[in-house]
Protein backbone atom coordinates (compact mmCIF):
# COMPACT_ATOMS: atom_id res chain seq x y z
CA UNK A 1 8.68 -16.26 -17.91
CA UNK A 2 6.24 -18.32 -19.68
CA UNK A 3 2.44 -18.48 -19.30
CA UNK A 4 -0.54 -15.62 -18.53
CA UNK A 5 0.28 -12.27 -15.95
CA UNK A 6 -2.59 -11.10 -14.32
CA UNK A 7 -2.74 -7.72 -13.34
CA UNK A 8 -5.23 -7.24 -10.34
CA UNK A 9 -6.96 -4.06 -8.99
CA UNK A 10 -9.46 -4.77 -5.88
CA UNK A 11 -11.89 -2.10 -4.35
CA UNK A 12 -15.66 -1.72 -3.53
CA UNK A 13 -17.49 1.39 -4.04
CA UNK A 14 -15.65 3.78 -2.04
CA UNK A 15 -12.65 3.31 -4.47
CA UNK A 16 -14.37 2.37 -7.81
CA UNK A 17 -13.29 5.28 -9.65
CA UNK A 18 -10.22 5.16 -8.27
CA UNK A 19 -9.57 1.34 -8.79
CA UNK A 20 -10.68 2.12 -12.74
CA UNK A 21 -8.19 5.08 -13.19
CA UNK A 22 -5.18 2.48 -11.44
CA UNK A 23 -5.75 0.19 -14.23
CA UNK A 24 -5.89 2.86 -16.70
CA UNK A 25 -2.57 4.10 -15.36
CA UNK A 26 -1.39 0.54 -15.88
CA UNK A 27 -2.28 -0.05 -19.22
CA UNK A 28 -0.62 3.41 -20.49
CA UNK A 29 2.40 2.31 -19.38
CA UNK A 30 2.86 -1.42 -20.57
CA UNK A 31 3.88 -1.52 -24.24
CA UNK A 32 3.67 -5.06 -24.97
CA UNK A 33 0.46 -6.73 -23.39
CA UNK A 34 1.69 -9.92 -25.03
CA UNK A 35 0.39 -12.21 -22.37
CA UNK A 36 -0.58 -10.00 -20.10
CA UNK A 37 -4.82 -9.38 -18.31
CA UNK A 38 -6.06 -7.12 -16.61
CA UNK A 39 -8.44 -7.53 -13.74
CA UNK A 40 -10.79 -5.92 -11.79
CA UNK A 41 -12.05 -7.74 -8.40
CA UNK A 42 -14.99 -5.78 -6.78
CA UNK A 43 -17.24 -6.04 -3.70
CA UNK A 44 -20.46 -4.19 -2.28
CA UNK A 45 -21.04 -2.93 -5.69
CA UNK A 46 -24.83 -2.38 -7.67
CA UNK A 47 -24.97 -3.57 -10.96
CA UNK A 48 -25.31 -0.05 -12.09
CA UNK A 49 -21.70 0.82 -11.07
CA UNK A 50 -20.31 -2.56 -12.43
CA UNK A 51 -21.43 -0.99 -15.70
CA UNK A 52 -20.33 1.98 -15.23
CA UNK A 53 -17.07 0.65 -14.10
CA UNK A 54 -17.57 -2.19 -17.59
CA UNK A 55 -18.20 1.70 -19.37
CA UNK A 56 -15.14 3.36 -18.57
CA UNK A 57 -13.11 0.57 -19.82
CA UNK A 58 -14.70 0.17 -23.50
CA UNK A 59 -14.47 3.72 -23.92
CA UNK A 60 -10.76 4.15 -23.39
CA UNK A 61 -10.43 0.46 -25.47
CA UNK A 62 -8.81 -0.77 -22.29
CA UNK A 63 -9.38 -4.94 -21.56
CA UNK A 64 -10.23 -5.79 -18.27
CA UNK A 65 -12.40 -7.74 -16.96
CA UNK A 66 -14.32 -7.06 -14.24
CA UNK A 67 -14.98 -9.71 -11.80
CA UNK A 68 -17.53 -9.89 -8.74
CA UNK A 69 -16.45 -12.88 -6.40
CA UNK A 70 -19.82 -13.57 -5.05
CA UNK A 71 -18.68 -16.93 -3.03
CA UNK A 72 -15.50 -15.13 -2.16
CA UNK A 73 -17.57 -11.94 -0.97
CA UNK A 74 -19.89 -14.06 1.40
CA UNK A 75 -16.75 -15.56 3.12
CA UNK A 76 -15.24 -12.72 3.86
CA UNK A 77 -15.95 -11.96 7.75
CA UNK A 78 -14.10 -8.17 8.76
CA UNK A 79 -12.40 -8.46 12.23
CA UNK A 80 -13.84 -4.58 12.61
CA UNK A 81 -15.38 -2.09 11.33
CA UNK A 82 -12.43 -0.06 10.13
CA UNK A 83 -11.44 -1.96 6.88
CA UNK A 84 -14.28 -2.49 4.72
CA UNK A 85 -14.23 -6.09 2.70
CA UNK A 86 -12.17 -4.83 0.11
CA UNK A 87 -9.45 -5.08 2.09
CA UNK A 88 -9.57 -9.06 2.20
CA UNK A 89 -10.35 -9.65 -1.42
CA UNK A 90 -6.43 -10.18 -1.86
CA UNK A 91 -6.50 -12.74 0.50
CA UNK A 92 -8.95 -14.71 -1.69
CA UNK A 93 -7.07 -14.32 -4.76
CA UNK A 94 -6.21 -18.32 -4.89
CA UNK A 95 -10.30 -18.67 -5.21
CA UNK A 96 -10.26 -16.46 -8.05
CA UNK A 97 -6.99 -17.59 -10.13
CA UNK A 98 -5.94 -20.50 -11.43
CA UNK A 99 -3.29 -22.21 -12.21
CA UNK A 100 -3.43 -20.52 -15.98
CA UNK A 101 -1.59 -17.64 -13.93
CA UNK A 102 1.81 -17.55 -13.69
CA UNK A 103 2.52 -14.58 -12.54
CA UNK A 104 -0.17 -12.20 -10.52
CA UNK A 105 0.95 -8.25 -9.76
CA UNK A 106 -1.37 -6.84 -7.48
CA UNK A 107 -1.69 -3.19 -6.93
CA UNK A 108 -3.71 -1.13 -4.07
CA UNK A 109 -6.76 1.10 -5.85
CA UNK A 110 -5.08 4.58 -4.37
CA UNK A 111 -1.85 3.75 -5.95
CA UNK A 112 -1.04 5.24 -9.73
CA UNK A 113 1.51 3.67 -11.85
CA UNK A 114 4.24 6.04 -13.36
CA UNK A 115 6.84 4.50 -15.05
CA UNK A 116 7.08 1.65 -17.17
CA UNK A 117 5.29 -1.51 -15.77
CA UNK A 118 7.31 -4.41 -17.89
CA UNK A 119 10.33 -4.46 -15.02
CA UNK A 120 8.32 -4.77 -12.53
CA UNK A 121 6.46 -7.73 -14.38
CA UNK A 122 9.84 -9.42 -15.22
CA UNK A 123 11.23 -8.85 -11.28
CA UNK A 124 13.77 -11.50 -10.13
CA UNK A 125 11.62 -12.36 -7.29
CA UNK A 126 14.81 -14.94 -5.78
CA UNK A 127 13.17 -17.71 -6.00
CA UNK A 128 10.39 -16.44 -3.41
CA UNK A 129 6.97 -16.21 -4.02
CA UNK A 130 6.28 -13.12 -3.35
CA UNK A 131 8.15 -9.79 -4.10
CA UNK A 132 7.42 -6.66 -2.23
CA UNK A 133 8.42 -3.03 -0.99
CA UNK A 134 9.61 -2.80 2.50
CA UNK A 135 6.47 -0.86 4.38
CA UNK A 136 9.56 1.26 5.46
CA UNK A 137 7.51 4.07 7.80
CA UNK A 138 7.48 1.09 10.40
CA UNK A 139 11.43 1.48 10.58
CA UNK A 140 12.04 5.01 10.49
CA UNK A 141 9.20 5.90 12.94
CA UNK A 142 10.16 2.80 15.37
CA UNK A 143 6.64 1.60 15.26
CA UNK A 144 8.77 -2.06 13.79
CA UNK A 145 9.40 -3.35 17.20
CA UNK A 146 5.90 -2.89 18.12
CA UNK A 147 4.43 -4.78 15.25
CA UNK A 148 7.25 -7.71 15.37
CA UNK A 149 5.99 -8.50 19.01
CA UNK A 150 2.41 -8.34 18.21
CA UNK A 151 2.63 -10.29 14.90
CA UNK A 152 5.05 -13.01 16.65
CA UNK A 153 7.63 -12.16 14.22
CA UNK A 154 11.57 -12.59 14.25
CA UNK A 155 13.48 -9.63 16.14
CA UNK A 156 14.96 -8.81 12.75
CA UNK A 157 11.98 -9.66 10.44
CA UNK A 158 11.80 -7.21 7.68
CA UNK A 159 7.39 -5.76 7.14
CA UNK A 160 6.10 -5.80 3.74
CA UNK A 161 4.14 -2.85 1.90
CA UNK A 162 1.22 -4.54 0.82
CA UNK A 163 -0.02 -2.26 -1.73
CA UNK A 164 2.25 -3.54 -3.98
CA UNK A 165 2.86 -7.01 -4.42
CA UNK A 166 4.07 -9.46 -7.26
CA UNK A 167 3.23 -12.93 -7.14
CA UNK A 168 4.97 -16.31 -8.32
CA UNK A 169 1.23 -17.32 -8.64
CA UNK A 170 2.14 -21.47 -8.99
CA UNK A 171 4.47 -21.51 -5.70
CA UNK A 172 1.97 -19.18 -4.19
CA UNK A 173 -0.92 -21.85 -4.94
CA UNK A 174 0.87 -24.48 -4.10
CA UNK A 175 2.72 -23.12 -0.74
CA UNK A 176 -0.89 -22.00 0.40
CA UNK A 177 0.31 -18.88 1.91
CA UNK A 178 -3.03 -16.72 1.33
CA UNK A 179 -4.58 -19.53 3.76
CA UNK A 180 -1.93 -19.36 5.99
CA UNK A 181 -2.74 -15.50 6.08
CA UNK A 182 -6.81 -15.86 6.44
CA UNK A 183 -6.01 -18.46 9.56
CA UNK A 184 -4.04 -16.02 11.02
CA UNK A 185 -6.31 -13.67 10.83
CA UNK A 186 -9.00 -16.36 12.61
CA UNK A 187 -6.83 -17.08 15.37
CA UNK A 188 -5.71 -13.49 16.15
CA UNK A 189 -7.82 -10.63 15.57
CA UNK A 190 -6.56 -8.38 17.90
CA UNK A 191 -3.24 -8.56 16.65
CA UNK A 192 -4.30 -7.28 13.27
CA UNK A 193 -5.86 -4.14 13.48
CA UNK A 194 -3.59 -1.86 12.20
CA UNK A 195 -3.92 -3.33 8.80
CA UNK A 196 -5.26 -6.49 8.47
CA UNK A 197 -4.23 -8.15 5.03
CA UNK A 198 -0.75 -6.67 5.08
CA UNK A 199 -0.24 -8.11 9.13
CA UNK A 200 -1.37 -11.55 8.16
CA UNK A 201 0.48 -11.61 5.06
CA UNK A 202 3.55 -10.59 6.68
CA UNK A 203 2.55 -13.55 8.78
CA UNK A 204 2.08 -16.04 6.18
CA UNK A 205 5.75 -14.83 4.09
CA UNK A 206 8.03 -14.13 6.63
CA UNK A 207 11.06 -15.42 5.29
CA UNK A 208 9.73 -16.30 1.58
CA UNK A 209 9.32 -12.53 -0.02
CA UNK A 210 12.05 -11.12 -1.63
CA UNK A 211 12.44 -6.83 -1.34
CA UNK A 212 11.81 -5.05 -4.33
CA UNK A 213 13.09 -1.66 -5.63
CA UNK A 214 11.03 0.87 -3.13
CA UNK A 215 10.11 3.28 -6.09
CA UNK A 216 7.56 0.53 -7.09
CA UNK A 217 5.69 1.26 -4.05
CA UNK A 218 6.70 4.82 -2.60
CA UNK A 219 4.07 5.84 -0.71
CA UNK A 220 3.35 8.84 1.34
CA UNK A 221 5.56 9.18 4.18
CA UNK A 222 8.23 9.55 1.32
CA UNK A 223 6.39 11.45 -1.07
CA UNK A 224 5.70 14.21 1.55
CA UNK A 225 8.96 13.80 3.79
CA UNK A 226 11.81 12.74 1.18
CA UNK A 227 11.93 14.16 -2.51
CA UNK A 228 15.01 13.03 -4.38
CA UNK A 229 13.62 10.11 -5.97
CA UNK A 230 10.89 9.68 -8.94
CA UNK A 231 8.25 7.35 -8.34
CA UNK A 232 7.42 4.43 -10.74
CA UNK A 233 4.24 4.03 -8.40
CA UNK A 234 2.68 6.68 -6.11
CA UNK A 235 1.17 4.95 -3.04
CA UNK A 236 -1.77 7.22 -1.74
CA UNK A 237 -1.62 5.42 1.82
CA UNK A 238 -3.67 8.49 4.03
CA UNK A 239 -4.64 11.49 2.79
CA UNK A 240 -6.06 10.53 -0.99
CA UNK A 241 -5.67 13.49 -4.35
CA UNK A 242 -10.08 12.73 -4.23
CA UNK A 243 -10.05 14.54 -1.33
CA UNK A 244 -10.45 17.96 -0.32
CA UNK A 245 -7.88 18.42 2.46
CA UNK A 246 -5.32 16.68 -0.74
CA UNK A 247 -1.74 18.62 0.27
CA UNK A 248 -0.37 20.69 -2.38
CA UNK A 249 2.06 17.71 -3.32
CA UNK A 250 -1.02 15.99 -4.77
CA UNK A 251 -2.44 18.67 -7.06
CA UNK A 252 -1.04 17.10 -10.15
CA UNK A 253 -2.34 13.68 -9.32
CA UNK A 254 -6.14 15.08 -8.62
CA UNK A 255 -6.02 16.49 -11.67
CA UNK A 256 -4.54 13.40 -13.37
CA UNK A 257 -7.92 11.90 -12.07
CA UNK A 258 -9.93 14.47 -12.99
CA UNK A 259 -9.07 14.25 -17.15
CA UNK A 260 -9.33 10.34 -16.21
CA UNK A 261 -12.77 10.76 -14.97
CA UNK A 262 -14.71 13.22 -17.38
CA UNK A 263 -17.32 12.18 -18.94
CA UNK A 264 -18.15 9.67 -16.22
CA UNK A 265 -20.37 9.44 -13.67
CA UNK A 266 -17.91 9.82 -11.53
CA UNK A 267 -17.32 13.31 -12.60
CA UNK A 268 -17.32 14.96 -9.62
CA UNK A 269 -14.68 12.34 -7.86
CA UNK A 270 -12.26 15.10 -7.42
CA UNK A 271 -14.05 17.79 -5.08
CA UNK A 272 -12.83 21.29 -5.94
CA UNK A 273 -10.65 22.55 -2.58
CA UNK A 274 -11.34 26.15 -0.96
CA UNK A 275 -9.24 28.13 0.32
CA UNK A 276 -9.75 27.04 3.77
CA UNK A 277 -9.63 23.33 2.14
CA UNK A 278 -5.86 24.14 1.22
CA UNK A 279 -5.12 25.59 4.94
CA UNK A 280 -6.44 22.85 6.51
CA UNK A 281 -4.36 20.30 4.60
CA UNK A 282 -1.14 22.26 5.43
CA UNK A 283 -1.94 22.50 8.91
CA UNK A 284 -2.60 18.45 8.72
CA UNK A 285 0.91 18.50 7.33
CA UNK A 286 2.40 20.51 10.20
CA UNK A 287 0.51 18.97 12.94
CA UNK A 288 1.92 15.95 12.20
CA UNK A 289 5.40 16.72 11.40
CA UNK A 290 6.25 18.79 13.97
CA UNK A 291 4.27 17.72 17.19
CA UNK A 292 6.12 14.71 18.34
CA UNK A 293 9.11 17.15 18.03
CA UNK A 294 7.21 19.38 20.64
CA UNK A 295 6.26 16.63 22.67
CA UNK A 296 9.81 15.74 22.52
CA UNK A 297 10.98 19.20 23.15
CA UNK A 298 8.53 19.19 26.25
CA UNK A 299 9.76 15.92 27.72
CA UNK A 300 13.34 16.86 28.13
CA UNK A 301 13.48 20.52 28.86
CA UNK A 302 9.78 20.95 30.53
CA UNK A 303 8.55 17.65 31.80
CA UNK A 304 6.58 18.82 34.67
CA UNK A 305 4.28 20.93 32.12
CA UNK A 306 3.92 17.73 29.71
CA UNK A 307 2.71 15.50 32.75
CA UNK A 308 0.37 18.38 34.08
CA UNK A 309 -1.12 17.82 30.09
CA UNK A 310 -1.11 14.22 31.12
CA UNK A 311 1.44 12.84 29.36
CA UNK A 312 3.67 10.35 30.57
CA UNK A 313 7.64 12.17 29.71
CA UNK A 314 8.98 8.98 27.90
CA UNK A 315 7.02 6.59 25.40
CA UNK A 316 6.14 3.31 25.62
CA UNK A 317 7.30 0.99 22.19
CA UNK A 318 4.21 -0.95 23.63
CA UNK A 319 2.04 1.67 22.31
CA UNK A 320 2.10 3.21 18.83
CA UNK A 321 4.17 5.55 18.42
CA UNK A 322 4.30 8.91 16.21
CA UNK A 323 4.14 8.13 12.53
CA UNK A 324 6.29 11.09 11.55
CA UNK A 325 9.74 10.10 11.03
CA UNK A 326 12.94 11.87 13.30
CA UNK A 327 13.79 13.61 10.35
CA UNK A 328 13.95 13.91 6.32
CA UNK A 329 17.47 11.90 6.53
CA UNK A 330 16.37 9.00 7.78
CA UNK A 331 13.48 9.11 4.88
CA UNK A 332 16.01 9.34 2.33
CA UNK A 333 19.12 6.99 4.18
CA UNK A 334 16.21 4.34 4.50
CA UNK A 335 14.90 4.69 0.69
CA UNK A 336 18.33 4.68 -0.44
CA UNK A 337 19.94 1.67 1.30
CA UNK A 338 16.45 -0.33 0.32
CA UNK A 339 17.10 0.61 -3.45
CA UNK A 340 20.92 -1.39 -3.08
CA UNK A 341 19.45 -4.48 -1.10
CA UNK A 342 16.92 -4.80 -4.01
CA UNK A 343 19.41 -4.49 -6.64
CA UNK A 344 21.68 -7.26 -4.40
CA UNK A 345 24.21 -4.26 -4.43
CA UNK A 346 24.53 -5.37 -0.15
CA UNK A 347 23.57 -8.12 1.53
CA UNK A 348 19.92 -8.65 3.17
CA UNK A 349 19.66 -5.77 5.72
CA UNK A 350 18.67 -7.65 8.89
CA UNK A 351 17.10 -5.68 10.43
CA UNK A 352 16.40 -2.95 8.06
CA UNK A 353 16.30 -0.33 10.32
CA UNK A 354 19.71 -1.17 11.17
CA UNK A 355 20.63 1.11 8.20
CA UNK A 356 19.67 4.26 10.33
CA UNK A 357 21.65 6.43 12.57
CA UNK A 358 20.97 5.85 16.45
């Protein structure tokens, strides 16, 4: 693979410190940076935290540069409130990058690298021009069908992760798939409100991305539901280690931050959790593992009771459904069986959430 890879981190303010410390995490583990920038892309920021941001680099002698997109910024028009700009800035990346690129890895802000970057730089992306992790809670959870009929896609169209994403940055340019994604978000709003940028680029690629191993991009529905496998990148998709209801499962990650961030102004990123702080997140935990089962229980042994709550006794797939998965099996079955189609050790899995038990 000849030519420049850029390495790309985007965020506003909200994430700044947490955008910094993914870039850190990024530079400790790639050994040769042969070839290889880094870059920050940043929104709604004051020139006070670009420096600060400009700060924390020099000080750890890591090189990235930090970029503000000011004609990108302006264009950017939210379809709600919900997702702040940042979320779009990936979408703009082909006003940013040339064609000096060759290859562009994009990560989320709340994700941390683990492992050893260089394979995921060097992916076989198949001849596709994008490579990604499957956004897999959308198959064990059944939520798929949902989003395949509101996104007009194929009945057995796999749905990209897109905190995660690797880039053949010339056929990306020159298919014009990051326009293809912005029009679609133009033309249908309401169909992307769940999350914006990954339902219009799942849009824009179906058919052209090619699956890639799902411990680059193992986010939290596996991190708190599965176990067996070690992460090359945490994925901080809900509940983030910055804040105080972080479940116990995060405590080494906020304090990963915390050494990242001393000595900064962003000290105090990581708030200190009480007592009650730690009881609240387990009861988050348990509240949403185990009440769908209830509501489940309730619907075939006491209906009458769940419709006096009213509830209707069976779900409609036209509504969103419970984002807990059935079990910890399927967690693992699904993880596992994504880890062989991404090593080509099976063919395509079409649909992917064929691989589970009925």
């Amino acid at each position: 693979m000849s030519g420049t890879t850029a390495i790309v981190t985007a965020s506003d303010r909200g994430y700044l410190p947490a955008a910094c410390c993914q870039l850190k995490s990024a530079w400790d583990h790639l050994e040769n940076k042969d070839g290889v920038r880094f870059y920050l892309v940043i929104c709604d920021v004051t020139p006070a935290e670009v420096s600060e941001a400009e700060r924390f680099f020099q000080n750890r002698a890591v090189d990235v540069k930090v970029i503000v997109p000011h004609d990108v910024i302006s264009s950017i028009k939210p379809i709600s409130q919900r997702w702040p700009r940042a979320a779009y800035l990936r979408l703009y990346f082909d006003h940013i990058f040339g064609g000096d690129v060759s290859r562009l890895v994009y990560f989320d802000a709340d994700t941390r690298v683990c492992a050893p970057l260089e394979p995921l730089l060097k992916a076989d992306l198949l001849g596709a021009p994008v490579g990604a992790v499957h956004d897999f809670i959308y198959y064990v959870t059944g939520n798929i069908r949902r989003r395949r009929r509101d996104l007009f896609l194929a009945d057995t169209a796999p749905y990209l992760q897109s905190g995660v994403m690797v880039f053949d940055w010339n056929q990306t340019l020159a298919g014009g798939g990051l326009a293809r994604a912005r029009q679609f978000l133009v033309d249908h709003p309401d169909r992307c409100q769940e999350a914006p940028d990954q339902d219009a680029l799942n849009v824009a690629y179906e058919g052209m991305w090619t699956p890639l191993d799902p411990r680059w991009n193992l986010h939290e529905l596996y991190l708190m539901f599965g176990g067996s496998l070690t992460p090359f990148i945490e994925h901080y998709t809900s509940t983030k280690p910055w804040s105080r209801r972080r479940p116990a499962a995060w405590r080494n990650a906020a304090e990963w931050y915390r050494v990242q961030l001393a000595g900064t102004a962003w000290a105090d990123f990581i708030p200190p959790q009480s007592y009650l702080d730690v009881a609240s997140a387990r009861l988050d935990f348990l509240w949403f593992a185990y009440a769908p089962k209830v509501r489940d229980a309730l619907a075939a042994h006491a209906p009458r009771l769940l419709e006096a709550m009213g509830k209707p006794r069976f779900r409609s797939e036209d509504e969103e459904l419970p984002w807990a998965p059935r079990s910890r099996k399927d967690v693992e079955d699904m993880a596992q069986a994504l880890i062989l189609e991404a090593a080509q050790r099976c063919p395509r899995l079409l649909p992917p959430e064929s691989v589970l038990a009925a």
